[in-house]
N, C-alpha and C. Protein backbone atom coordinates (compact mmCIF):
# COMPACT_ATOMS: atom_id res chain seq x y z
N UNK A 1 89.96 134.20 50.53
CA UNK A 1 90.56 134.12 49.22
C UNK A 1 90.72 135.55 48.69
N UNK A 2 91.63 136.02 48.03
CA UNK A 2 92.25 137.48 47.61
C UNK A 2 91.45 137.21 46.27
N UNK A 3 90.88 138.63 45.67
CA UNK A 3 90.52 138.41 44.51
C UNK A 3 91.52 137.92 42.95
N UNK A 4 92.92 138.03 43.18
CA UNK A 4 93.73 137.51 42.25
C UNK A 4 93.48 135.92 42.08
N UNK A 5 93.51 135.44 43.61
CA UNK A 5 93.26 133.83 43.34
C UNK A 5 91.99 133.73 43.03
N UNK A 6 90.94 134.33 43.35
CA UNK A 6 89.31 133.93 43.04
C UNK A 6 89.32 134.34 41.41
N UNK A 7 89.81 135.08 41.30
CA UNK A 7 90.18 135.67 39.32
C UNK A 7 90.20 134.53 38.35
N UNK A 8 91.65 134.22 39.36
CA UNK A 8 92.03 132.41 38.17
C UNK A 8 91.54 131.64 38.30
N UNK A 9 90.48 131.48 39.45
CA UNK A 9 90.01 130.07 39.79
C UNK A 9 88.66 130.29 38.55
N UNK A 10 87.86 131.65 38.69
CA UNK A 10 87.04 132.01 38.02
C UNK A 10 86.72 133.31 37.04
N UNK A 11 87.73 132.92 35.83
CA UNK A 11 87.74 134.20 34.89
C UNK A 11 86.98 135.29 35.25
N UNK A 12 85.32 134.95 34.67
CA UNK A 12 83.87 135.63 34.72
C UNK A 12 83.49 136.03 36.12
N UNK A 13 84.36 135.91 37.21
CA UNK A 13 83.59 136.45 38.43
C UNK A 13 83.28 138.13 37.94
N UNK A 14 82.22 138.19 38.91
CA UNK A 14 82.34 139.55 39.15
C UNK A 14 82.42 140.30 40.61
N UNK A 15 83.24 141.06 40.68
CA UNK A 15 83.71 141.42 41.90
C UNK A 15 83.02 143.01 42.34
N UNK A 16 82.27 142.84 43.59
CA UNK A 16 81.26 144.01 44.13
C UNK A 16 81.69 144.64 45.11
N UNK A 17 81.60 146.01 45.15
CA UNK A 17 82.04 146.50 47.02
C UNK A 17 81.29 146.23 47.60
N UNK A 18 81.77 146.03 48.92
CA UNK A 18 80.87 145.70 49.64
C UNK A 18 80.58 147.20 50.48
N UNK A 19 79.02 146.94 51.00
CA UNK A 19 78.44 148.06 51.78
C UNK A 19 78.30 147.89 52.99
N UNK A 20 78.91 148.19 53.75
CA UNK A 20 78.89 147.78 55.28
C UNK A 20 77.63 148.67 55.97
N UNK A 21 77.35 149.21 55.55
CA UNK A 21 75.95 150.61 56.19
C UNK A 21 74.63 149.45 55.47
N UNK A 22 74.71 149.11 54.33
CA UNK A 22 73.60 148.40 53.91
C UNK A 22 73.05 146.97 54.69
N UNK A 23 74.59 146.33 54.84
CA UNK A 23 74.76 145.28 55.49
C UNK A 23 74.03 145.67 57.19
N UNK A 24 74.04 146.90 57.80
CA UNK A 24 73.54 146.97 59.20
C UNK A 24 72.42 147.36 58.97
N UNK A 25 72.06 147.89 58.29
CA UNK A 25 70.49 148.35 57.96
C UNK A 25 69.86 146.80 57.64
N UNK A 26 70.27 146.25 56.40
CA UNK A 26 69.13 144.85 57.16
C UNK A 26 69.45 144.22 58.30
N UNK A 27 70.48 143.95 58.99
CA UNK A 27 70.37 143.56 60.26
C UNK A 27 69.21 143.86 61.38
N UNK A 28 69.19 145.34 61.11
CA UNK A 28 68.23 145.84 62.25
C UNK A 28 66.66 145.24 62.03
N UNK A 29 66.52 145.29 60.28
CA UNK A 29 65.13 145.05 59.93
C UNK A 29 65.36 143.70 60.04
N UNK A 30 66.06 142.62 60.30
CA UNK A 30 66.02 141.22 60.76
C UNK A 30 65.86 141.43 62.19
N UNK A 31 66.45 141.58 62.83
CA UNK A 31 66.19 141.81 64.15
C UNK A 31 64.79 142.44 64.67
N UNK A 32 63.84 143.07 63.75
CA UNK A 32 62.64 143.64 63.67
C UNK A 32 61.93 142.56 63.59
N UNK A 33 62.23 141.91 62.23
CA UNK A 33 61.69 140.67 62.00
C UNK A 33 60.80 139.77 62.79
N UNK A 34 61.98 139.20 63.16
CA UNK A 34 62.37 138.32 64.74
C UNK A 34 61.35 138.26 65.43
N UNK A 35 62.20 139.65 66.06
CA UNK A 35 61.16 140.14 67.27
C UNK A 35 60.06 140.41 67.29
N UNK A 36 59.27 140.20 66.50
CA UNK A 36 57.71 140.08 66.46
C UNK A 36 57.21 138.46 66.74
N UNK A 37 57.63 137.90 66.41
CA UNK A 37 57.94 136.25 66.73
C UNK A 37 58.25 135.84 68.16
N UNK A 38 59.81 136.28 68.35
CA UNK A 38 60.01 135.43 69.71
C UNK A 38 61.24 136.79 69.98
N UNK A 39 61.48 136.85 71.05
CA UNK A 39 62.23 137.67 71.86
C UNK A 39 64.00 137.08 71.36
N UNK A 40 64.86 137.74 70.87
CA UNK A 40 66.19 137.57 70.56
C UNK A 40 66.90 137.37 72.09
N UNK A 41 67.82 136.52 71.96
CA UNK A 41 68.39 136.36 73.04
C UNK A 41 70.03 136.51 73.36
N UNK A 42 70.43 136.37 71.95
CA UNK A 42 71.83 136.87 71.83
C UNK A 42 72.37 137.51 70.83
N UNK A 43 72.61 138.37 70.43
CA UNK A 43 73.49 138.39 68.62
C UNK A 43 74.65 138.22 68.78
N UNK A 44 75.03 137.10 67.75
CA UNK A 44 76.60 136.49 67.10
C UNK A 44 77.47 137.32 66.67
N UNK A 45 76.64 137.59 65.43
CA UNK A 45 77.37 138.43 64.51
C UNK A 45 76.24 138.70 63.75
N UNK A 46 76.92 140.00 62.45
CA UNK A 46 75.50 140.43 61.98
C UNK A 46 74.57 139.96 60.88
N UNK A 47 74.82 138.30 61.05
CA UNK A 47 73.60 137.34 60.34
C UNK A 47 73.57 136.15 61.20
N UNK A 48 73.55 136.20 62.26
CA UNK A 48 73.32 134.64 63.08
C UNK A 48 72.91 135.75 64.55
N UNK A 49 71.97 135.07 65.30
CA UNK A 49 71.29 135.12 66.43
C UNK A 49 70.49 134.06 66.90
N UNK A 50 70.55 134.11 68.19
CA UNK A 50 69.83 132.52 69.20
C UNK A 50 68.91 133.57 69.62
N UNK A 51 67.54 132.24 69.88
CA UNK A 51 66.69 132.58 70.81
C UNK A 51 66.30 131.43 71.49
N UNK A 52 65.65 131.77 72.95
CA UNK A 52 65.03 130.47 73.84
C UNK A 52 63.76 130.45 73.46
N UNK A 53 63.69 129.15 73.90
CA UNK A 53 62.28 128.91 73.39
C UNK A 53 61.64 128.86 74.76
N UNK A 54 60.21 129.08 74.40
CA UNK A 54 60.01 128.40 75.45
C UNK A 54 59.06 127.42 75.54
N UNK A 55 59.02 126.42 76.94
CA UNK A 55 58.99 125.02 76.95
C UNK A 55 57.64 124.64 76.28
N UNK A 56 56.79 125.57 75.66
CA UNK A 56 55.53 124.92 75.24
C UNK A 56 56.08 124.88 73.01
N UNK A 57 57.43 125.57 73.03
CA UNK A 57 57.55 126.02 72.00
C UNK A 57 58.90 124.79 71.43
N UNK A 58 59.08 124.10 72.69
CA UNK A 58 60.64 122.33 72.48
C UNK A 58 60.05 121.76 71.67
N UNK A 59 58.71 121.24 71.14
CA UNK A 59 59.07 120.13 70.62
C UNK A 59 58.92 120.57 69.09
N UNK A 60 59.26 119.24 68.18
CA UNK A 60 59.44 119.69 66.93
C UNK A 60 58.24 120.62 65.95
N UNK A 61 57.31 119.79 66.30
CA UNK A 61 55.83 120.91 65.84
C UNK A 61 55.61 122.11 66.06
N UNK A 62 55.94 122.61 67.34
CA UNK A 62 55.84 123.82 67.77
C UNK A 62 57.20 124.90 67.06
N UNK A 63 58.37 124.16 67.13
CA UNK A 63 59.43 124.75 67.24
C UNK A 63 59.39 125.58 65.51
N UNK A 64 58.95 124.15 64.50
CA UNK A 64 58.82 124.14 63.33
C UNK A 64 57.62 125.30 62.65
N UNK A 65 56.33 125.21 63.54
CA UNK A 65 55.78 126.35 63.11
C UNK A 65 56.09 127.61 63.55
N UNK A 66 57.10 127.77 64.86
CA UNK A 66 57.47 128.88 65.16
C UNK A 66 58.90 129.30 64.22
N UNK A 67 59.37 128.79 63.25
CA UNK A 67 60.29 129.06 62.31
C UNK A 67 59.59 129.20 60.51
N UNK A 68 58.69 129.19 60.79
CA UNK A 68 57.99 129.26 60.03
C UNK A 68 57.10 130.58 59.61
N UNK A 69 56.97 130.65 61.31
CA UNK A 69 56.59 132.25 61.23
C UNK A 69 57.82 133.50 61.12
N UNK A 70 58.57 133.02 61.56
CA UNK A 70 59.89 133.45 61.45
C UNK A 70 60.41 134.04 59.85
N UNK A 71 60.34 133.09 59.23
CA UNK A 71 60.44 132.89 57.98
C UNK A 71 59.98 134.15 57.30
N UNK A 72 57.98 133.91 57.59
CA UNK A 72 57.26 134.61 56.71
C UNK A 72 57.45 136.18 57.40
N UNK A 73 57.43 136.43 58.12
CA UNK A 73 57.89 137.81 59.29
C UNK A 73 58.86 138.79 58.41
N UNK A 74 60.11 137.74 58.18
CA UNK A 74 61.37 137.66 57.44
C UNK A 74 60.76 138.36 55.97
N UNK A 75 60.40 137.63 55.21
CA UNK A 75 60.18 138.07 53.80
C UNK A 75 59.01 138.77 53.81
N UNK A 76 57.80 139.02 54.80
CA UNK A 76 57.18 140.39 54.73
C UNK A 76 58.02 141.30 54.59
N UNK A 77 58.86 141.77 56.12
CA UNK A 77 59.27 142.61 56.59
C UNK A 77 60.91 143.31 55.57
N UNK A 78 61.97 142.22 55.36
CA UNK A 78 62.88 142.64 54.56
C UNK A 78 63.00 142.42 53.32
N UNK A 79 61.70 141.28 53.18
CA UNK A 79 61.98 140.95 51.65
C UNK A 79 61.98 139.31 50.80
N UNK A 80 61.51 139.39 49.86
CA UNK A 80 61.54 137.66 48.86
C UNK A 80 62.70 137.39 48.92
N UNK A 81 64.27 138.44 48.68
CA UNK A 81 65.39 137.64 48.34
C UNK A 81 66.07 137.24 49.51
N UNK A 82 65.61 137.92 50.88
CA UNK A 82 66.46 137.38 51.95
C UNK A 82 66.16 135.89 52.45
N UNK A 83 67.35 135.26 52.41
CA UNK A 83 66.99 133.65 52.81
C UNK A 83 67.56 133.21 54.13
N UNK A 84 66.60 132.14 54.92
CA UNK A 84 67.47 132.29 56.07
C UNK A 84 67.59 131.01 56.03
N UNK A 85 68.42 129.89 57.01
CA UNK A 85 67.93 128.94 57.79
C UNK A 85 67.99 129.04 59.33
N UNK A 86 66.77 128.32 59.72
CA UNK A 86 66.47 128.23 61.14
C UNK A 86 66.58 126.60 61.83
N UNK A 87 67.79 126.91 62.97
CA UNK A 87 67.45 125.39 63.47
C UNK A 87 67.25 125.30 64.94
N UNK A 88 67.50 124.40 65.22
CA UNK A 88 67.45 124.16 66.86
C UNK A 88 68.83 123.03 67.08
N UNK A 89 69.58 122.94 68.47
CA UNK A 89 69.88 122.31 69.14
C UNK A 89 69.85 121.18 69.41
N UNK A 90 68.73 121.87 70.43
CA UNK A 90 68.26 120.82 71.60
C UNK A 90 66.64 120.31 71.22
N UNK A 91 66.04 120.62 70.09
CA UNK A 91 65.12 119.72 69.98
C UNK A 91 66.02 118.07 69.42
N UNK A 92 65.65 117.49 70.16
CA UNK A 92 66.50 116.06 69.33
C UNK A 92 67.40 116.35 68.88
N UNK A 93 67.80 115.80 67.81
CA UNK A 93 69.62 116.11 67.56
C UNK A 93 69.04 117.68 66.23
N UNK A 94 70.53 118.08 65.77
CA UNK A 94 70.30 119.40 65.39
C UNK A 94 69.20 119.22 64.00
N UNK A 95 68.26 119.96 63.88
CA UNK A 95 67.16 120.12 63.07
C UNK A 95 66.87 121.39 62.39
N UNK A 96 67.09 121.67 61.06
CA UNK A 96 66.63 122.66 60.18
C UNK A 96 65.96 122.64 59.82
N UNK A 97 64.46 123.93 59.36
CA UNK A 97 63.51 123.57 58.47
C UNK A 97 63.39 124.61 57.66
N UNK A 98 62.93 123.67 56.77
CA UNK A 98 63.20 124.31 55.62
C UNK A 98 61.97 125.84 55.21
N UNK A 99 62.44 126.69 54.18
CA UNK A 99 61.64 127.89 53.91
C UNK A 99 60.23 127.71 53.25
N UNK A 100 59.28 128.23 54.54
CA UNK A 100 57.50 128.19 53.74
C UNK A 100 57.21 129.08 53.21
């Protein structure tokens, strides 16, 4: 959406530059994050990344406290306002859990 149409749709927006240097600097400290947790296995783009689990880490209990640590890793390391969600696949059908 161009900011002319986001304008009319919403008088009161307010419109920010964006920082692309800021934007890679937390990336890296997410990726820091992470990787204290579980080993990264791919990056997407620079807010989505997969990792494998592994097989003692499939089922939902495990998977769930290992996103959990994830989580808290997360808001030590970059911070209270960064929010993530974490899911899985292939545990059973697709599963998010929510932020501890």
């Amino acid at each position: 959406m161009r900011v002319r149409e986001a304008t009319a749709l919403c008088p009161r927006i307010e419109i920010v530059d964006a920082r692309p240097s800021e934007y890679v600097r937390l990336h890296h400290r997410l990726l820091e994050a992470i990787d204290t947790c579980i080993p990264i296995d791919g990056i997407h783009s620079i807010d989505e990344m997969s990792c494998k689990l592994a097989p003692v880490e499939r089922t939902p209990e495990a998977a769930g406290e290992l996103a959990g640590r994830i989580k808290r890793a997360i808001r030590e390391r970059v911070g209270e306002t960064m929010r993530c969600s974490i899911g899985s696949r292939r545990i059973g059908s697709w599963r998010k859990w929510r932020r501890t």
